[in-house]
Protein backbone atom coordinates (compact mmCIF):
# COMPACT_ATOMS: atom_id res chain seq x y z
CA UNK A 1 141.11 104.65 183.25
CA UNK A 2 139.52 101.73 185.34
CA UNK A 3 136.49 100.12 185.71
CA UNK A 4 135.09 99.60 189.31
CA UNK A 5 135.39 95.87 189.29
CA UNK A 6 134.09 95.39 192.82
CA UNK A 7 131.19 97.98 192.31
CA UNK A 8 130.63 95.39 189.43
CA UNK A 9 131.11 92.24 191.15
CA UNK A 10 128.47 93.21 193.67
CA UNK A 11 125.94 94.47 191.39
CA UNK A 12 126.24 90.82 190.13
CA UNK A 13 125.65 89.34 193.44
CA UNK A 14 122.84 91.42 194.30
CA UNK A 15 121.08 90.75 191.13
CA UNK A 16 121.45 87.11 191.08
CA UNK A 17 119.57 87.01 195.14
CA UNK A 18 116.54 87.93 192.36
CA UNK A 19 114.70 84.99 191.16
CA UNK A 20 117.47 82.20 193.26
CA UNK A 21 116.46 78.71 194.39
CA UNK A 22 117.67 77.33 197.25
CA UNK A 23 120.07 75.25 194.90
CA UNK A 24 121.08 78.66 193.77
CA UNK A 25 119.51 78.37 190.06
CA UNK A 26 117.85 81.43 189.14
CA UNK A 27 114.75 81.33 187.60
CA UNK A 28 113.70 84.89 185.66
CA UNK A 29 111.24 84.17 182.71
CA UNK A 30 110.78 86.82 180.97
CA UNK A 31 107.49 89.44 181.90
CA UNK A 32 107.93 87.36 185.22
CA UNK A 33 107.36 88.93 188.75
CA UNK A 34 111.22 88.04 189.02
CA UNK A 35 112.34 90.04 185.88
CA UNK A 36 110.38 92.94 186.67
CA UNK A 37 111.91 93.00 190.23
CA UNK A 38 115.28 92.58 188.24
CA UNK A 39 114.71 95.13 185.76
CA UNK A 40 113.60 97.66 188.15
CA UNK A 41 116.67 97.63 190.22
CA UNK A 42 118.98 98.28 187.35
CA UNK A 43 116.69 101.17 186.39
CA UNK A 44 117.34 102.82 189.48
CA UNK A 45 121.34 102.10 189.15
CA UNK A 46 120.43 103.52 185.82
CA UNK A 47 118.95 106.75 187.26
CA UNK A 48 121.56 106.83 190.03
CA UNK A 49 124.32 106.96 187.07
CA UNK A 50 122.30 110.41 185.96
CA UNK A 51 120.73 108.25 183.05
CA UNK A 52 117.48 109.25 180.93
CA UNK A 53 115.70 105.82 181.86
CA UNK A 54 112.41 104.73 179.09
CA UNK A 55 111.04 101.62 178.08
CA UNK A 56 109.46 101.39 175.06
CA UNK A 57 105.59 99.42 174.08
CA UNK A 58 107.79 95.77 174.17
CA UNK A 59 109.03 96.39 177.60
CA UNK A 60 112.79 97.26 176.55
CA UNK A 61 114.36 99.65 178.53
CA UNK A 62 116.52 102.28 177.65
CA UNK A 63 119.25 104.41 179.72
CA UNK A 64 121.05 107.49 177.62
CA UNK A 65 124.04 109.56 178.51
CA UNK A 66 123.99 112.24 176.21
CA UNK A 67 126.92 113.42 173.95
CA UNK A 68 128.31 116.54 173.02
CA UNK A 69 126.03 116.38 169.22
CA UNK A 70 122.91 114.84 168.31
CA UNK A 71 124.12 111.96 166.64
CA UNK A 72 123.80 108.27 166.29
CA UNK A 73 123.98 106.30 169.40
CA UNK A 74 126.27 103.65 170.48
CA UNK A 75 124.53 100.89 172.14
CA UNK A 76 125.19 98.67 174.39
CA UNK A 77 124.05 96.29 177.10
CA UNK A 78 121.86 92.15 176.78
CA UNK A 79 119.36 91.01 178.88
CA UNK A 80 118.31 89.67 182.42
CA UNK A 81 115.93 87.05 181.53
CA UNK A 82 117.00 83.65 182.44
CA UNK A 83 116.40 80.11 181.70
CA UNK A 84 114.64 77.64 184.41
CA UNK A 85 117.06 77.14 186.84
CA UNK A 86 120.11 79.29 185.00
CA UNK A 87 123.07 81.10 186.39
CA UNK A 88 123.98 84.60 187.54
CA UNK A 89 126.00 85.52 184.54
CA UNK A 90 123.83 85.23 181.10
CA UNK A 91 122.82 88.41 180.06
CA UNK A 92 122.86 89.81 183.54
CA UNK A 93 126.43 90.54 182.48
CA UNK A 94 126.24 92.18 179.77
CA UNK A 95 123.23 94.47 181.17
CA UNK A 96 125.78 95.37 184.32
CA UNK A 97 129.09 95.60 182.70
CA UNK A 98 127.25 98.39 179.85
CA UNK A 99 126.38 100.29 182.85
CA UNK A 100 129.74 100.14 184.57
CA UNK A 101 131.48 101.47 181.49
CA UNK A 102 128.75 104.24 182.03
CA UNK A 103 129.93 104.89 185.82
CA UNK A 104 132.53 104.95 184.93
CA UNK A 105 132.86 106.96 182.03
CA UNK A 106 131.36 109.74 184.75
CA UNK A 107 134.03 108.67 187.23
CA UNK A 108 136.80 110.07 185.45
CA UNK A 109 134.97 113.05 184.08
CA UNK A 110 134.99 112.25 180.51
CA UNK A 111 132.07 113.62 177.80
CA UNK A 112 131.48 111.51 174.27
CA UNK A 113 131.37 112.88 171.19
CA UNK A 114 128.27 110.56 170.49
CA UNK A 115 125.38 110.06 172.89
CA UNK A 116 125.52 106.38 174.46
CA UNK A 117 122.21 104.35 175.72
CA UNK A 118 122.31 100.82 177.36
CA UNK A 119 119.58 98.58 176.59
CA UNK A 120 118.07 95.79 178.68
CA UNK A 121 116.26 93.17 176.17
CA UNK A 122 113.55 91.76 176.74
CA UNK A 123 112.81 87.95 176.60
CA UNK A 124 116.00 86.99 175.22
CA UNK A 125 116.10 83.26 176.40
CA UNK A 126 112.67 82.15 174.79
CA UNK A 127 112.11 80.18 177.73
CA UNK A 128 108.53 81.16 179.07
CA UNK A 129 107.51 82.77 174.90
CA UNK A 130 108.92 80.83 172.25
CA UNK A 131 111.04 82.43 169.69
CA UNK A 132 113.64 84.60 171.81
CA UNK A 133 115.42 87.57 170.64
CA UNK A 134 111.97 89.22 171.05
CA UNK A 135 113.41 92.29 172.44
CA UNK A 136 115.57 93.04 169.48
CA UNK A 137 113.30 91.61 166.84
CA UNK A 138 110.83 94.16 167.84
CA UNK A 139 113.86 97.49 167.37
CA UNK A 140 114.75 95.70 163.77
CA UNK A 141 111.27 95.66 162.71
CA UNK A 142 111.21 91.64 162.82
CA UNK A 143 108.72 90.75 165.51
CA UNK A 144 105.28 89.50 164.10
CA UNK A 145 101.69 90.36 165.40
CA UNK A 146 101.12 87.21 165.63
CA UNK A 147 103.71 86.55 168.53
CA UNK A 148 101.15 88.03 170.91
CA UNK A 149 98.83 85.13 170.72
CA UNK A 150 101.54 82.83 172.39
CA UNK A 151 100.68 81.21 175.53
CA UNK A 152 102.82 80.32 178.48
CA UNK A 153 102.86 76.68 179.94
CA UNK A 154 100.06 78.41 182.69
CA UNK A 155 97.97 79.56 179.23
CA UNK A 156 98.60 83.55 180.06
CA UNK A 157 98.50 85.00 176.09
CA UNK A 158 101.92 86.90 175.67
CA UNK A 159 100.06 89.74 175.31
CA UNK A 160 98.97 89.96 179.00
CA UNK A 161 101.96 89.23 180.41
CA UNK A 162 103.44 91.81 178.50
CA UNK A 163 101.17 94.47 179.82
CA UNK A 164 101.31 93.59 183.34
CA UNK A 165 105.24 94.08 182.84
CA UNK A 166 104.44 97.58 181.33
CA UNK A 167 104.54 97.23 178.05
CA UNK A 168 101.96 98.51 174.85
CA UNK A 169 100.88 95.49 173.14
CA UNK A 170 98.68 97.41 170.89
CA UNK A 171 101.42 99.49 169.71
CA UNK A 172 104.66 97.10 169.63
CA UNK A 173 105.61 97.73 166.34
CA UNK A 174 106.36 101.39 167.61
CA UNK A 175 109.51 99.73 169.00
CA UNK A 176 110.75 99.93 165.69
CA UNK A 177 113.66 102.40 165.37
CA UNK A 178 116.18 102.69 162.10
CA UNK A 179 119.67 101.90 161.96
CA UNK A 180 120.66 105.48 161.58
CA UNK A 181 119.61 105.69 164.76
CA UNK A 182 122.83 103.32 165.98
CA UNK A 183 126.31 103.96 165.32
CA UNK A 184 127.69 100.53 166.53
CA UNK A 185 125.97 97.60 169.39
CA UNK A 186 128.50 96.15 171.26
CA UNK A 187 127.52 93.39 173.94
CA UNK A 188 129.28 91.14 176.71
CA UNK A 189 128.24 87.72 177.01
CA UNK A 190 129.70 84.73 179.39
CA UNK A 191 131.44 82.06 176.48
CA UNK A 192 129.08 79.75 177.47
CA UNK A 193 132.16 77.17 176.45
CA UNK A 194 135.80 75.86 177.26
CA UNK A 195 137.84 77.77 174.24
CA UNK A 196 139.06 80.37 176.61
CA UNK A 197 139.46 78.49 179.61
CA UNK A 198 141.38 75.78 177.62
CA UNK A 199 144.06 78.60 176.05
CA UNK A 200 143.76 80.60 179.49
CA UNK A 201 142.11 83.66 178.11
CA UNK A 202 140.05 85.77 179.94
CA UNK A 203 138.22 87.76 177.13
CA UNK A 204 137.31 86.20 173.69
CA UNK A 205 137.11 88.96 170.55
CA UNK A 206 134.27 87.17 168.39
CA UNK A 207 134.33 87.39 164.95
CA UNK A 208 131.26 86.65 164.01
CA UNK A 209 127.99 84.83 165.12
CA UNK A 210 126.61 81.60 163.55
CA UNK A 211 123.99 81.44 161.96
CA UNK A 212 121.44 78.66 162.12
CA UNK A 213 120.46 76.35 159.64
CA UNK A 214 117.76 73.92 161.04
CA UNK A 215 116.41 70.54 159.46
CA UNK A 216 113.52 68.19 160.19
CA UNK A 217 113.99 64.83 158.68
CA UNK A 218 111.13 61.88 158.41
CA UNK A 219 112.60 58.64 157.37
CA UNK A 220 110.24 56.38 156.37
CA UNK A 221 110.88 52.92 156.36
CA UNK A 222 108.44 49.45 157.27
CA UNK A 223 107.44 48.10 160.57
CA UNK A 224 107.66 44.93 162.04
CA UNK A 225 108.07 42.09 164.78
CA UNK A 226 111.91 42.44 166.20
CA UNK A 227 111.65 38.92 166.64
CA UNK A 228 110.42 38.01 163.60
CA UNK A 229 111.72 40.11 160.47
CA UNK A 230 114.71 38.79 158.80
CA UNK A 231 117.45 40.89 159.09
CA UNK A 232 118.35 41.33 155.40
CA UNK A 233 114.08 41.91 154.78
CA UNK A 234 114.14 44.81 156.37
CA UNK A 235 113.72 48.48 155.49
CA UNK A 236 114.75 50.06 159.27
CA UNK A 237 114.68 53.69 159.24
CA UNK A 238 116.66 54.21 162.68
CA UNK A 239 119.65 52.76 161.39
CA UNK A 240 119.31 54.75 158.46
CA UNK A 241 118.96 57.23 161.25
CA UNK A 242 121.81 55.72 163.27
CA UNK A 243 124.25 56.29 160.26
CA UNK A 244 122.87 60.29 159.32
CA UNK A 245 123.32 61.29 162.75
CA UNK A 246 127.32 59.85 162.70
CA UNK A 247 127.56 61.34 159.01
CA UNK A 248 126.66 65.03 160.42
CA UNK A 249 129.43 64.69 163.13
CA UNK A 250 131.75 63.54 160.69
CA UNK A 251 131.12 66.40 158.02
CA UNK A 252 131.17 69.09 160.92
CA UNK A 253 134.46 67.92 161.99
CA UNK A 254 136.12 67.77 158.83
CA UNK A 255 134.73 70.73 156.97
CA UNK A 256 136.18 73.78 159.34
CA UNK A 257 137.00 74.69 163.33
CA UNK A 258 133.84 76.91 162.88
CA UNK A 259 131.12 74.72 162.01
CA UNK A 260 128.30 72.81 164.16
CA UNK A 261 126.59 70.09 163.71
CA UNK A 262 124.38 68.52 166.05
CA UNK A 263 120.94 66.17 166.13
CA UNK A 264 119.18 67.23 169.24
CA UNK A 265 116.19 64.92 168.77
CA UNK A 266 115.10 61.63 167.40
CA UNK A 267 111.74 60.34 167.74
CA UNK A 268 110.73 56.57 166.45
CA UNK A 269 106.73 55.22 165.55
CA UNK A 270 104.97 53.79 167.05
CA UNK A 271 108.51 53.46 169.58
CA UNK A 272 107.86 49.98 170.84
CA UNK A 273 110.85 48.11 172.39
CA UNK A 274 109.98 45.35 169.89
CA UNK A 275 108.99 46.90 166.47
CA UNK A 276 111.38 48.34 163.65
CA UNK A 277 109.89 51.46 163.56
CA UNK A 278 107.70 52.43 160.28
CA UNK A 279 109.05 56.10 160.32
CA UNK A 280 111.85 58.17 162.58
CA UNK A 281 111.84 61.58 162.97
CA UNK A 282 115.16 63.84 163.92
CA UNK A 283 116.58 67.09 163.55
CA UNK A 284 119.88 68.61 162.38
CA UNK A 285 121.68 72.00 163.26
CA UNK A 286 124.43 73.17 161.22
CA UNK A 287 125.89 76.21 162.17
CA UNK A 288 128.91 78.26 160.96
CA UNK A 289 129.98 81.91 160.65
CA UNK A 290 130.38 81.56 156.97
CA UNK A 291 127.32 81.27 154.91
CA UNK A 292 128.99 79.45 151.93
CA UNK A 293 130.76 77.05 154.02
CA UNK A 294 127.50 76.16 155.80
CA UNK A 295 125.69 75.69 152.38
CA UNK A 296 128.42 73.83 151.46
CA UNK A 297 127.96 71.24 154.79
CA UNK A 298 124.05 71.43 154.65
CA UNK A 299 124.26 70.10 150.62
CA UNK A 300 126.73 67.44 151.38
CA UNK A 301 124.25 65.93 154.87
CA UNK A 302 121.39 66.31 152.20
CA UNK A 303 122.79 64.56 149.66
CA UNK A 304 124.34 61.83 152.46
CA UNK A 305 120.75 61.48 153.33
CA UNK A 306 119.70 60.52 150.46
CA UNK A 307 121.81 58.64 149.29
CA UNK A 308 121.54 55.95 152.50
CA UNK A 309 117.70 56.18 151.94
CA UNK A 310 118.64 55.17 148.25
CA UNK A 311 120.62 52.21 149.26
CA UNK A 312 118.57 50.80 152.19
CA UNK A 313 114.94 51.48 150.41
CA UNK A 314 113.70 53.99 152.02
CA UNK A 315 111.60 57.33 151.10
CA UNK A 316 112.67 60.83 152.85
CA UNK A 317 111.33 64.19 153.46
CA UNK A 318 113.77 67.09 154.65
CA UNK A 319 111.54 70.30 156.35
CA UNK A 320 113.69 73.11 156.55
CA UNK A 321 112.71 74.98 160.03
CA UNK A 322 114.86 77.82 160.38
CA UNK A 323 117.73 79.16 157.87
CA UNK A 324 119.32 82.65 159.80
CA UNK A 325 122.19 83.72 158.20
CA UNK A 326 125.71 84.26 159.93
CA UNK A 327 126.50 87.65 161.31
CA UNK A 328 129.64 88.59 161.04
CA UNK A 329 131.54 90.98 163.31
CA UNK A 330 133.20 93.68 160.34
CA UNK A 331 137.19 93.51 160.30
CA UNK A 332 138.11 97.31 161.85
CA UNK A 333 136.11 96.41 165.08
CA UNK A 334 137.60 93.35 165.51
CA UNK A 335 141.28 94.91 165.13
CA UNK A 336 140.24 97.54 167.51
CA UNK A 337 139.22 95.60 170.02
CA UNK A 338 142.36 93.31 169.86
CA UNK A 339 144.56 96.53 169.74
CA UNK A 340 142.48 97.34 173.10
CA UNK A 341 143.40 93.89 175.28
CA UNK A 342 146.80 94.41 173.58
CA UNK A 343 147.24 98.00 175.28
CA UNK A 344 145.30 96.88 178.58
CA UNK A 345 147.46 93.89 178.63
CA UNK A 346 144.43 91.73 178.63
CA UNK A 347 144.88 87.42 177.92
CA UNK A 348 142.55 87.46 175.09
CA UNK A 349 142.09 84.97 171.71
CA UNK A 350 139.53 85.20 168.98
CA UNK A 351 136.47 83.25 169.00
CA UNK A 352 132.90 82.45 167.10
CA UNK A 353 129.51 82.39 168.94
CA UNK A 354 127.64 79.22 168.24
CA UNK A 355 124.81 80.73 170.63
CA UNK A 356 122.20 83.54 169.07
CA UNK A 357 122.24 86.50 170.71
CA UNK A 358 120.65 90.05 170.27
CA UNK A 359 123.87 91.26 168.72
CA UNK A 360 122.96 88.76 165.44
CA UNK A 361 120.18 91.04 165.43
CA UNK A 362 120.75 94.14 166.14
CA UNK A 363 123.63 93.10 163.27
CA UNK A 364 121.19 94.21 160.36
CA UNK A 365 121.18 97.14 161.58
CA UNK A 366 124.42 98.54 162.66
CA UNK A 367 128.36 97.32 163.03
CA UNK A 368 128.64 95.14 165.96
CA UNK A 369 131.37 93.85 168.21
CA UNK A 370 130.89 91.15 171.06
CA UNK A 371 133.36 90.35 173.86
CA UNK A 372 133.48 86.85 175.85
CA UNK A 373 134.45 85.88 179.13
CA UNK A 374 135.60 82.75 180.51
CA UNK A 375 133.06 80.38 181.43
CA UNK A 376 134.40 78.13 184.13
CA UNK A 377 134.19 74.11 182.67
CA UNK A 378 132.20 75.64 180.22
CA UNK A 379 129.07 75.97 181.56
CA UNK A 380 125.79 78.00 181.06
CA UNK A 381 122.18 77.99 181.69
CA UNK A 382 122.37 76.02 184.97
CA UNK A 383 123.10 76.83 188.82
CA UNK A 384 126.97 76.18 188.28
CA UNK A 385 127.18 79.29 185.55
CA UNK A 386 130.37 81.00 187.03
CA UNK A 387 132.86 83.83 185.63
CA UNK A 388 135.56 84.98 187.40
CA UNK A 389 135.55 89.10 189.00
CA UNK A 390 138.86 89.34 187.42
CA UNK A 391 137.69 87.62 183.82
CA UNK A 392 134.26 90.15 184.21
CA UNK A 393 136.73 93.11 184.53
CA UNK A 394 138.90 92.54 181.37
CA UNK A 395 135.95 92.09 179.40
CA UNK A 396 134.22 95.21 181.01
CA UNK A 397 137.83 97.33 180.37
CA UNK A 398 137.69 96.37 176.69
CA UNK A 399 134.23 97.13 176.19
CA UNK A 400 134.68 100.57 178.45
CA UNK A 401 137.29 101.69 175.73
CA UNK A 402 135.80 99.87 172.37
CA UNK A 403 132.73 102.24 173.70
CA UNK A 404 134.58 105.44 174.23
CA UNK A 405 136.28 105.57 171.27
CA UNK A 406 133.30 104.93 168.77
CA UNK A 407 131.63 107.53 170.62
CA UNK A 408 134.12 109.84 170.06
CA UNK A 409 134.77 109.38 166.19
CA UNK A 410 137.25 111.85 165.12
CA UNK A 411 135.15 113.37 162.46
CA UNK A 412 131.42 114.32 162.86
CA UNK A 413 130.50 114.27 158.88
């Protein structure tokens, strides 16, 4: 049993015309003219594959092949919002390879034990509404009132946009459904980096998805003239700053293959070319798919930050902003998806997603499984986003079988 690889290939061509530049970035904000035009053309692919096609008050939409009993469903599928100026691949994907495992699943005649539904989330990326995930937030019970009040950079409230797309502001905590609604979710997403395409894999079996642990820090130090200060007087937070930032590479690296650690952004005051700054501001991401091993880096940056303060005389404040946990991926769906590219003779190694996705998610409330595919040099979110047909099929085949077989257990309790 084969999936249609150039039914999918085009699908993916036809959806990325939606939304494209004349650079060919794609530009799909969520509740966008753009994504509804997207979203309505897999709906009808939906329909065409005989699929029970609903959207519920957050503007998710649902497709459902029914099984043989009225059990729990095994979902599938990601998004088609996009970054400013992204690629073809993220999320679009993941939405088009769910519903080729669905074609072809009727191709060859076969029923499911278990009743399967793709899902296309909404506002994944977080690029036009702050926050992301919303889509899956709003199914686990997650998403807050208060998110409705957000305003785009053109001042339209969340709210509105989301009813001119078609959804039920005034009722999105109906989304809400309960794990035992969900046997497994099991989504497709581009690597978004160079692990596979360095080992020459095409698909990527993640074991688990890190979870992010997010720091503000405020050094505060004394100003002064550049010119003027000695430089043993001085209390300089930026190369307090300086040193942190090197310290949080240099934990990340030697701590485990797993872990992140990045500063995205420093800010100095008052940020004149010639004035030691009275105060720098930065932020840290640590990130690994092991809880305790990411306490374990976060206490040791702390402690590294305090400790330089200490020594240079300087005060600190640490804000933590966000503290997700890891999700991990459980142990028999990762051997059954490696026992799958072993029998379709798929290039495959394991791998850990740095990115959040809707599968971290959808995690709390059902088993999940995620397959990569190469990225080519690695990249994502821009116009040069590119996967291979061939590298989209073998992660489409191993999802079309990890799918079948957990929807046909072989023992209805």
């Amino acid at each position: 049993m084969k999936i249609n690889k150039e039914r999918l290939w085009d699908r993916i061509q036809m959806l990325g015309e939606i939304g494209q530049s004349t650079n060919g970035g794609i530009t799909r904000l969520a509740f966008s003219k753009e994504d509804r035009k997207a979203t309505d053309l897999v709906i009808g692919w939906m329909r065409e594959a005989g699929l029970e096609v609903w959207t519920d008050p957050v503007g998710n939409v649902f497709g459902r092949r029914e099984g043989t009993v009225k059990g729990p469903v095994v979902l599938t599928g990601s998004h088609l919002d996009t970054v400013r100026n992204g690629g073809k691949f993220d999320g679009a994907a993941g939405v088009l390879s769910a519903l080729e495992v669905i074609q072809t699943l009727n191709d060859y005649n076969i029923e499911t034990i278990l009743p399967i539904e793709i899902v296309i989330f909404v506002n994944e990326e977080g690029s036009r509404y702050a926050g992301g995930l919303m889509g899956s937030m709003a199914i686990a019970g997650l998403l807050p009132e208060s998110i409705l009040d957000e305003k785009d950079n053109e001042g339209i409230p969340l709210s509105t946009a989301l009813k001119e797309f078609g959804g039920m502001p005034n009722q999105i905590h109906a989304a809400k459904r309960p794990g035992s609604d969900f046997a497994a979710f099991y989504e497709l997403h581009i690597e978004q980096s160079q692990t596979l395409e360095k080992e020459d894999k095409s698909a990527g079996i993640v074991l688990g998805i890190a979870g992010p642990y997010q720091m503000k820090v405020i050094i505060y130090g004394r100003s002064g003239h550049a010119g003027a200060v000695a430089m043993n007087l001085r209390n300089d937070p930026m190369v307090a700053a300086g040193i942190i930032i090197q310290e949080v590479e240099k934990v990340a690296k030697e701590t485990a293959p797993t872990t992140r650690g990045t500063v995205g952004y420093v800010k100095a005051f008052p940020g004149g070319h010639n004035v030691i700054p009275e105060k720098v501001e930065l932020t840290i991401d640590i990130r690994d798919i092991n809880e305790e091993t990411r306490e374990r880096v976060v206490s040791r940056i702390q402690k590294t930050i305090t400790k330089i303060c200490d020594e240079r005389g300087l005060k600190s404040e640490t804000i933590v902003t966000q503290n997700t946990p890891p999700v991990p991926v459980n142990k028999e769906t990762i051997e059954k998806m490696k026992q799958i590219a072993n029998e379709e003779k798929i290039p495959f190694t394991t791998v850990t997603s740095g990115a959040a996705h809707d599968a971290m998610i959808m995690g709390k409330l059902c088993p999940i499984g995620m397959v990569f595919i190469r990225s080519i040099n690695g990249l994502s979110h821009c116009p040069e986003e590119f996967s291979t047909r061939e590298d989209l099929a073998d992660g489409t085949q191993i999802l079309l079988h990890l799918i079948k077989d957990t929807a046909n257990p072989p023992i209805i309790e």
